[in-house]
C-alpha atoms as a PDB file:
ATOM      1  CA  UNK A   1       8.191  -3.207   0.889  1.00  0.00           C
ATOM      2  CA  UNK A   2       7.717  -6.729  -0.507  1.00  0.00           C
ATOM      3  CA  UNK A   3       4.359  -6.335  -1.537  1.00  0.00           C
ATOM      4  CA  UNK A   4       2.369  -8.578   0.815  1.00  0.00           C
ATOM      5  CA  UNK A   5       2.391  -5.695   3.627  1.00  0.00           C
ATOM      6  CA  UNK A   6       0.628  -3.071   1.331  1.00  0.00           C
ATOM      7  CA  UNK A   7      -2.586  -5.971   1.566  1.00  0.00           C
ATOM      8  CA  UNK A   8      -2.843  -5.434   5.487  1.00  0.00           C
ATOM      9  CA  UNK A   9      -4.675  -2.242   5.278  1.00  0.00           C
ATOM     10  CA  UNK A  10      -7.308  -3.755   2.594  1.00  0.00           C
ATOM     11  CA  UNK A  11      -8.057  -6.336   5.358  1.00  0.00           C
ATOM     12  CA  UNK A  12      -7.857  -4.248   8.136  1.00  0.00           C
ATOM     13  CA  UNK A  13     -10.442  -1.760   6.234  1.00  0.00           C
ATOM     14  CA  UNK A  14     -12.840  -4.353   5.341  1.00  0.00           C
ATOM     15  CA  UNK A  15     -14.919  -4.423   8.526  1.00  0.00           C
ATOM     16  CA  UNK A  16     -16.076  -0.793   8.069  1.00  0.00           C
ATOM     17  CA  UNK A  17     -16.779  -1.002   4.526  1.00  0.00           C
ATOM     18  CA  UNK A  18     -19.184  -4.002   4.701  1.00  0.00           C
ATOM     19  CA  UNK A  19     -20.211  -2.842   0.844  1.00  0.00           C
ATOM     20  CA  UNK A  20     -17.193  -3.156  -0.686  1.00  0.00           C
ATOM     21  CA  UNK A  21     -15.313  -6.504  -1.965  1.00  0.00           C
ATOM     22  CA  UNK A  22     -12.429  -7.240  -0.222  1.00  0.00           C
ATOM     23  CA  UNK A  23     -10.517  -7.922  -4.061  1.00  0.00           C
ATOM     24  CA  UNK A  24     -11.092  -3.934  -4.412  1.00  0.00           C
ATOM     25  CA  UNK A  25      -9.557  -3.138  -1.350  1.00  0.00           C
ATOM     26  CA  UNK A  26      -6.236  -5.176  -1.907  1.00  0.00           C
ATOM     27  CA  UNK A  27      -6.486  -3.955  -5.559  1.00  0.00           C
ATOM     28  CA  UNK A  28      -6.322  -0.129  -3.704  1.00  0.00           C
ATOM     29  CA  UNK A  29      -3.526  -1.180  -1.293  1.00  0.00           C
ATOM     30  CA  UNK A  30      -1.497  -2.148  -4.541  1.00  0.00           C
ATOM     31  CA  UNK A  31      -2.268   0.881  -6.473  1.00  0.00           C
ATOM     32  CA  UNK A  32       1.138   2.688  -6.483  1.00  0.00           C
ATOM     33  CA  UNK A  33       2.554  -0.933  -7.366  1.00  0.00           C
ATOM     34  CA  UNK A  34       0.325  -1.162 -10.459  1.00  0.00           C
ATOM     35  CA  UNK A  35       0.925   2.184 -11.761  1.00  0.00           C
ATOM     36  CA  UNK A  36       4.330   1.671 -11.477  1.00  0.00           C
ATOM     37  CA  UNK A  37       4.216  -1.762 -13.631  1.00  0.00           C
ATOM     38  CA  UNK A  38       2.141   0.561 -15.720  1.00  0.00           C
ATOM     39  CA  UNK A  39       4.167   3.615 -16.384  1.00  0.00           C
ATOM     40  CA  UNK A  40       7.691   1.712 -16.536  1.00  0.00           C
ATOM     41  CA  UNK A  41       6.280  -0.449 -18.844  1.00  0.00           C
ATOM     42  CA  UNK A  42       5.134   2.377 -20.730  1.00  0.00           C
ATOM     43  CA  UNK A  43       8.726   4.151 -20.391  1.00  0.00           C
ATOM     44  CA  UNK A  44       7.109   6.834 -18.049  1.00  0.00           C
ATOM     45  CA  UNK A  45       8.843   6.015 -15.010  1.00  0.00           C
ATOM     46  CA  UNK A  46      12.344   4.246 -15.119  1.00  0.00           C
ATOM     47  CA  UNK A  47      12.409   0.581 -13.957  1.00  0.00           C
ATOM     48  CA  UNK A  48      14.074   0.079 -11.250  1.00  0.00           C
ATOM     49  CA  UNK A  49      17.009  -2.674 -11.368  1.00  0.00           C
ATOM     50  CA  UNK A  50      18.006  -4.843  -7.994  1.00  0.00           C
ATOM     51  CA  UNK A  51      21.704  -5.896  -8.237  1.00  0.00           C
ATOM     52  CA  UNK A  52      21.466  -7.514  -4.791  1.00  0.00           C
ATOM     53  CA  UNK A  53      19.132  -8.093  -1.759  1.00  0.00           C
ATOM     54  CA  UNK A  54      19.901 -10.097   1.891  1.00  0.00           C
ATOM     55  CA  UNK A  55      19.819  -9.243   5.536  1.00  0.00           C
ATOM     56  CA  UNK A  56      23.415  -8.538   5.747  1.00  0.00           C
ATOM     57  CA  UNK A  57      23.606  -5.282   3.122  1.00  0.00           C
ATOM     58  CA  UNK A  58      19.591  -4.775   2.585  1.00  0.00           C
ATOM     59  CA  UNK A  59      18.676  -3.782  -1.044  1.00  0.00           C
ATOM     60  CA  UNK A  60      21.058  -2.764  -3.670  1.00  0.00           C
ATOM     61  CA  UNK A  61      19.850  -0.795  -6.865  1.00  0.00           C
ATOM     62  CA  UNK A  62      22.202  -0.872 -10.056  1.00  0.00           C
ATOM     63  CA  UNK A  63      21.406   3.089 -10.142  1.00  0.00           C
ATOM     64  CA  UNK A  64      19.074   5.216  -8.175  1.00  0.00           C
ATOM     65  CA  UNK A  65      15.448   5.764  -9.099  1.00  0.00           C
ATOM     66  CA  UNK A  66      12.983   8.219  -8.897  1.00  0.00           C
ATOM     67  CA  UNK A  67       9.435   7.341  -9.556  1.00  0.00           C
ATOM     68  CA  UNK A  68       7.610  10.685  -9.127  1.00  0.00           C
ATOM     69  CA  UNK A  69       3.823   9.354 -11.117  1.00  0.00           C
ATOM     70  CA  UNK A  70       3.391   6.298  -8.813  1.00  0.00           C
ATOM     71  CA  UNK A  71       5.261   6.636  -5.353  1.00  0.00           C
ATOM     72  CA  UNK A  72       5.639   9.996  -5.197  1.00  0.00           C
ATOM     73  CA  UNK A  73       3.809  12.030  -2.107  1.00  0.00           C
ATOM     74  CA  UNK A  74       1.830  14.206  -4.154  1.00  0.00           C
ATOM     75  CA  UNK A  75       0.884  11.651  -6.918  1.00  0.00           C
ATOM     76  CA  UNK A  76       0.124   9.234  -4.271  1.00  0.00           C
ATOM     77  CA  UNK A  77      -2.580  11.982  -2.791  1.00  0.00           C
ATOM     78  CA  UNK A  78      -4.233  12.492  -6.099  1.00  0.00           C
ATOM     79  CA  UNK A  79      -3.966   8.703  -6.743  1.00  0.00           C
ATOM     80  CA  UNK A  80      -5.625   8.093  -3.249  1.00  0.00           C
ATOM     81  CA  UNK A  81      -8.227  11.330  -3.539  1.00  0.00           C
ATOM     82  CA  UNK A  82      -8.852   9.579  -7.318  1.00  0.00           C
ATOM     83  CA  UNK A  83      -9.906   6.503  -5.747  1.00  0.00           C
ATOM     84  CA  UNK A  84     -11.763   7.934  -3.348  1.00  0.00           C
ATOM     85  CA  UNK A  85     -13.898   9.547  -5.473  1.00  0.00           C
ATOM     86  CA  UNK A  86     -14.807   6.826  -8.162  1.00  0.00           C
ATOM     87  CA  UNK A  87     -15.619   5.018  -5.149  1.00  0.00           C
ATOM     88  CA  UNK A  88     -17.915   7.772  -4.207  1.00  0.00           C
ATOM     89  CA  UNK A  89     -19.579   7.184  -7.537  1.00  0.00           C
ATOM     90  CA  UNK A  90     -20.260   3.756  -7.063  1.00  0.00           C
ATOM     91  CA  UNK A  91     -20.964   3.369  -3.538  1.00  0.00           C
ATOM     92  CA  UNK A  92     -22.563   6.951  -2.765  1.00  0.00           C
ATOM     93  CA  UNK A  93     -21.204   6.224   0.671  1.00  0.00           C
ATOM     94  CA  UNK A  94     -18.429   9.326   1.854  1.00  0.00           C
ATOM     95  CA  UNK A  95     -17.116   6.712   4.932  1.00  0.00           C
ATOM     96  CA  UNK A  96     -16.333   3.917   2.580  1.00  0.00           C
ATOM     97  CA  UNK A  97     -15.033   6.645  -0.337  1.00  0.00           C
ATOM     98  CA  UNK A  98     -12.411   7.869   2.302  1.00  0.00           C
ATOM     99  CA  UNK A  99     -11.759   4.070   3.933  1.00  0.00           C
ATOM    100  CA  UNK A 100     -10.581   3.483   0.210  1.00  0.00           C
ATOM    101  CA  UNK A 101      -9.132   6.716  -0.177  1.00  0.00           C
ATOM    102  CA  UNK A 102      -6.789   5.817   2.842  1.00  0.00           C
ATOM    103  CA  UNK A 103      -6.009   2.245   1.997  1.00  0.00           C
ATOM    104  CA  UNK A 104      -4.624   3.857  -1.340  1.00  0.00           C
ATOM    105  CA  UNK A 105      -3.066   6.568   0.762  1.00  0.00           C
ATOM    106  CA  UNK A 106      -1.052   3.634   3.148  1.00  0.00           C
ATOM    107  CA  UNK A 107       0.904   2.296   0.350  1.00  0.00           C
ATOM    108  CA  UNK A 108       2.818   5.550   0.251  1.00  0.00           C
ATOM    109  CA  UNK A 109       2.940   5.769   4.120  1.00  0.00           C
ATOM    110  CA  UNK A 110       4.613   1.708   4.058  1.00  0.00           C
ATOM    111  CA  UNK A 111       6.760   2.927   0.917  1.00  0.00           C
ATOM    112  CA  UNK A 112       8.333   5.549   3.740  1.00  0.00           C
ATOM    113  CA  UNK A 113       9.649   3.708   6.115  1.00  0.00           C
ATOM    114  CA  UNK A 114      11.290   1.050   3.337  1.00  0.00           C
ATOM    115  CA  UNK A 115      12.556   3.407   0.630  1.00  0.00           C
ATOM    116  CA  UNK A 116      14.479   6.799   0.642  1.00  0.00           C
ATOM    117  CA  UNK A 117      13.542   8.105  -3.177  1.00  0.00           C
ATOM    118  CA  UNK A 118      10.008   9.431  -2.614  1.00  0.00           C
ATOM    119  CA  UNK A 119       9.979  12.546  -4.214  1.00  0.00           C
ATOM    120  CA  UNK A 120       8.007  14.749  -2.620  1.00  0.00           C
ATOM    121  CA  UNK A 121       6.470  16.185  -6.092  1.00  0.00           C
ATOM    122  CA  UNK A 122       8.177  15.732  -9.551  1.00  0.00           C
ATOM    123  CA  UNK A 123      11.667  13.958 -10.712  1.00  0.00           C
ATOM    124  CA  UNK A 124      14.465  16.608  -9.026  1.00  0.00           C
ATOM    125  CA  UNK A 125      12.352  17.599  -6.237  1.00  0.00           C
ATOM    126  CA  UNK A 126      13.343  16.601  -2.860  1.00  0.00           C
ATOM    127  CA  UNK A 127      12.857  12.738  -2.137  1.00  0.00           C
ATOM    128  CA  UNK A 128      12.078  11.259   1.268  1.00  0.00           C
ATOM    129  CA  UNK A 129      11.849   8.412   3.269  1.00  0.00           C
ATOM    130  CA  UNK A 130      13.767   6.638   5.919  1.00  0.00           C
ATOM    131  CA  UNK A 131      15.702   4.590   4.073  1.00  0.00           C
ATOM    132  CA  UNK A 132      15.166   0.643   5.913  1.00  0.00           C
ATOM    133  CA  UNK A 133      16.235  -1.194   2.515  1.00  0.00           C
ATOM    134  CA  UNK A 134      19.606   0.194   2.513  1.00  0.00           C
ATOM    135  CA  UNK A 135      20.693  -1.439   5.117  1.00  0.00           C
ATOM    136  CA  UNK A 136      20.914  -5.317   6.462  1.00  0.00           C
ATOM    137  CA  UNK A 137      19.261  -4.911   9.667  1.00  0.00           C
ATOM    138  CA  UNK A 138      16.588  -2.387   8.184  1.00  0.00           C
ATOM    139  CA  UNK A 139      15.762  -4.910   5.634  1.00  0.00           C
ATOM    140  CA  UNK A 140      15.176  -7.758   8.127  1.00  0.00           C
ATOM    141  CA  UNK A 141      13.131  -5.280  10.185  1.00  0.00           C
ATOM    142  CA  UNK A 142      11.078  -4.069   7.194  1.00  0.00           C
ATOM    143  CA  UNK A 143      10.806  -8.025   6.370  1.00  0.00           C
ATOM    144  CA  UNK A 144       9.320  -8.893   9.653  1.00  0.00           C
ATOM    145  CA  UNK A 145       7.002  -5.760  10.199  1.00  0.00           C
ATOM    146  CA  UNK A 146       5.373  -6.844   6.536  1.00  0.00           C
ATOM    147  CA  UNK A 147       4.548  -9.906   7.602  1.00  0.00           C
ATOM    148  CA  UNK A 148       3.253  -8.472  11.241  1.00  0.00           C
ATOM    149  CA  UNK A 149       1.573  -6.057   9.334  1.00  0.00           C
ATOM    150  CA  UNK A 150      -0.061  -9.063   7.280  1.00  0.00           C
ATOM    151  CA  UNK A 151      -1.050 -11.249  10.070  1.00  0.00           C
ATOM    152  CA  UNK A 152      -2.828  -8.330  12.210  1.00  0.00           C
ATOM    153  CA  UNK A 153      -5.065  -7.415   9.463  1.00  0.00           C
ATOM    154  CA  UNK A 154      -6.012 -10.982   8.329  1.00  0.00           C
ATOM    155  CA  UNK A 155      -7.202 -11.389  11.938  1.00  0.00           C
ATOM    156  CA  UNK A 156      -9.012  -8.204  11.928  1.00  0.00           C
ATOM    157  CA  UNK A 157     -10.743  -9.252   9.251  1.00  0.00           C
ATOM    158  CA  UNK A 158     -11.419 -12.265  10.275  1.00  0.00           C
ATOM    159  CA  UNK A 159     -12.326 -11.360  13.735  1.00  0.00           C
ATOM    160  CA  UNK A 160     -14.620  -9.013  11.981  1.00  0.00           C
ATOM    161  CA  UNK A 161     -16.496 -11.862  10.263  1.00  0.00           C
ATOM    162  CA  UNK A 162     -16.904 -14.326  12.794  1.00  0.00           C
ATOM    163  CA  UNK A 163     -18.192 -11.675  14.778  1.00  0.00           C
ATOM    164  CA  UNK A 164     -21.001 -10.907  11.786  1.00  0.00           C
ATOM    165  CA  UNK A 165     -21.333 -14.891  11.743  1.00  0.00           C
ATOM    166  CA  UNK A 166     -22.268 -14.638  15.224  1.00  0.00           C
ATOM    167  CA  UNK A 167     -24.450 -12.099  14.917  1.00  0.00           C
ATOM    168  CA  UNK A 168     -26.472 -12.926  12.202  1.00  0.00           C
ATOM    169  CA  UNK A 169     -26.676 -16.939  13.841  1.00  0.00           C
ATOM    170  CA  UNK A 170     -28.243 -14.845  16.988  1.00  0.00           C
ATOM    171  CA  UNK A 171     -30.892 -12.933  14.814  1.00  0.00           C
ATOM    172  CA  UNK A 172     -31.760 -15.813  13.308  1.00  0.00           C
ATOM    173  CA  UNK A 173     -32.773 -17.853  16.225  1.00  0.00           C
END
């Protein structure tokens, strides 16, 4: 995916976790994004290198990549369980622990339906995903689903807040 699609879930998410800043959930929608800036700059994970990208041939990789740390299924679960409990540590709160423990969890879940190199554990194990990149009309679809997937969780959460605004305007009086 882009990018922008992994924030939906952080906005979505933010009505039921009233305690937690809405910059931490985005930063746990991103996760698998940051580790991977982190581990190919460190030379743990290859980078991965786009020759070309358009709606007529989707994305085009000078050579396939595997990154089994940060977008792998089994990484992404101990990433996401990971998050889930430092939150736990800091917010002593199991609901909003596992809220954040899912929003980590979705980047994976987006990463499916775009790429078709997940490995399931480790570089040569078995990689999954359906593949929309790889071709022109999956790419446009992918493209237009991230920014659907965008809009409806900016308006959740900002359904979510006028409703609070409301609320606390009618306790007040």
């Amino acid at each position: 995916m882009s990018g922008i699609g992994h924030l939906a879930p952080a906005f979505a998410a933010k009505p039921v976790t009233p305690k937690v800043p809405l910059w931490v959930l985005l930063i746990a929608g991103e996760t698998n994004d940051i580790l991977y800036f982190l581990f190919s700059s460190a030379g743990i994970e290859p980078k991965a290198v786009i020759t070309g990208m358009d709606f007529t041939q989707g994305v085009k990789y000078l050579t396939p990549v595997s990154n089994p740390w940060s977008h792998g299924v089994f990484m992404s679960v101990i990433w996401a369980i990971t998050a889930a409990a430092i939150a736990f540590l800091f917010y002593r709160d199991r609901r909003t622990s596992g809220v954040i423990g899912l929003v980590v969890f979705s980047h994976w879940i987006l990463d499916f339906l775009m790429h078709s190199n997940l490995p399931l554990l480790f570089d040569g194990s078995p990689q999954v995903g359906l593949g929309l990149e790889n071709s022109g009309g999956g790419f446009l679809f992918m493209t237009v689903f991230d920014l659907f997937l965008l809009t409806a969780g900016i308006v959740i959460y900002f359904m979510a807040r006028k409703q609070t605004t409301q609320k606390k305007e009618v306790e007040n009086v």
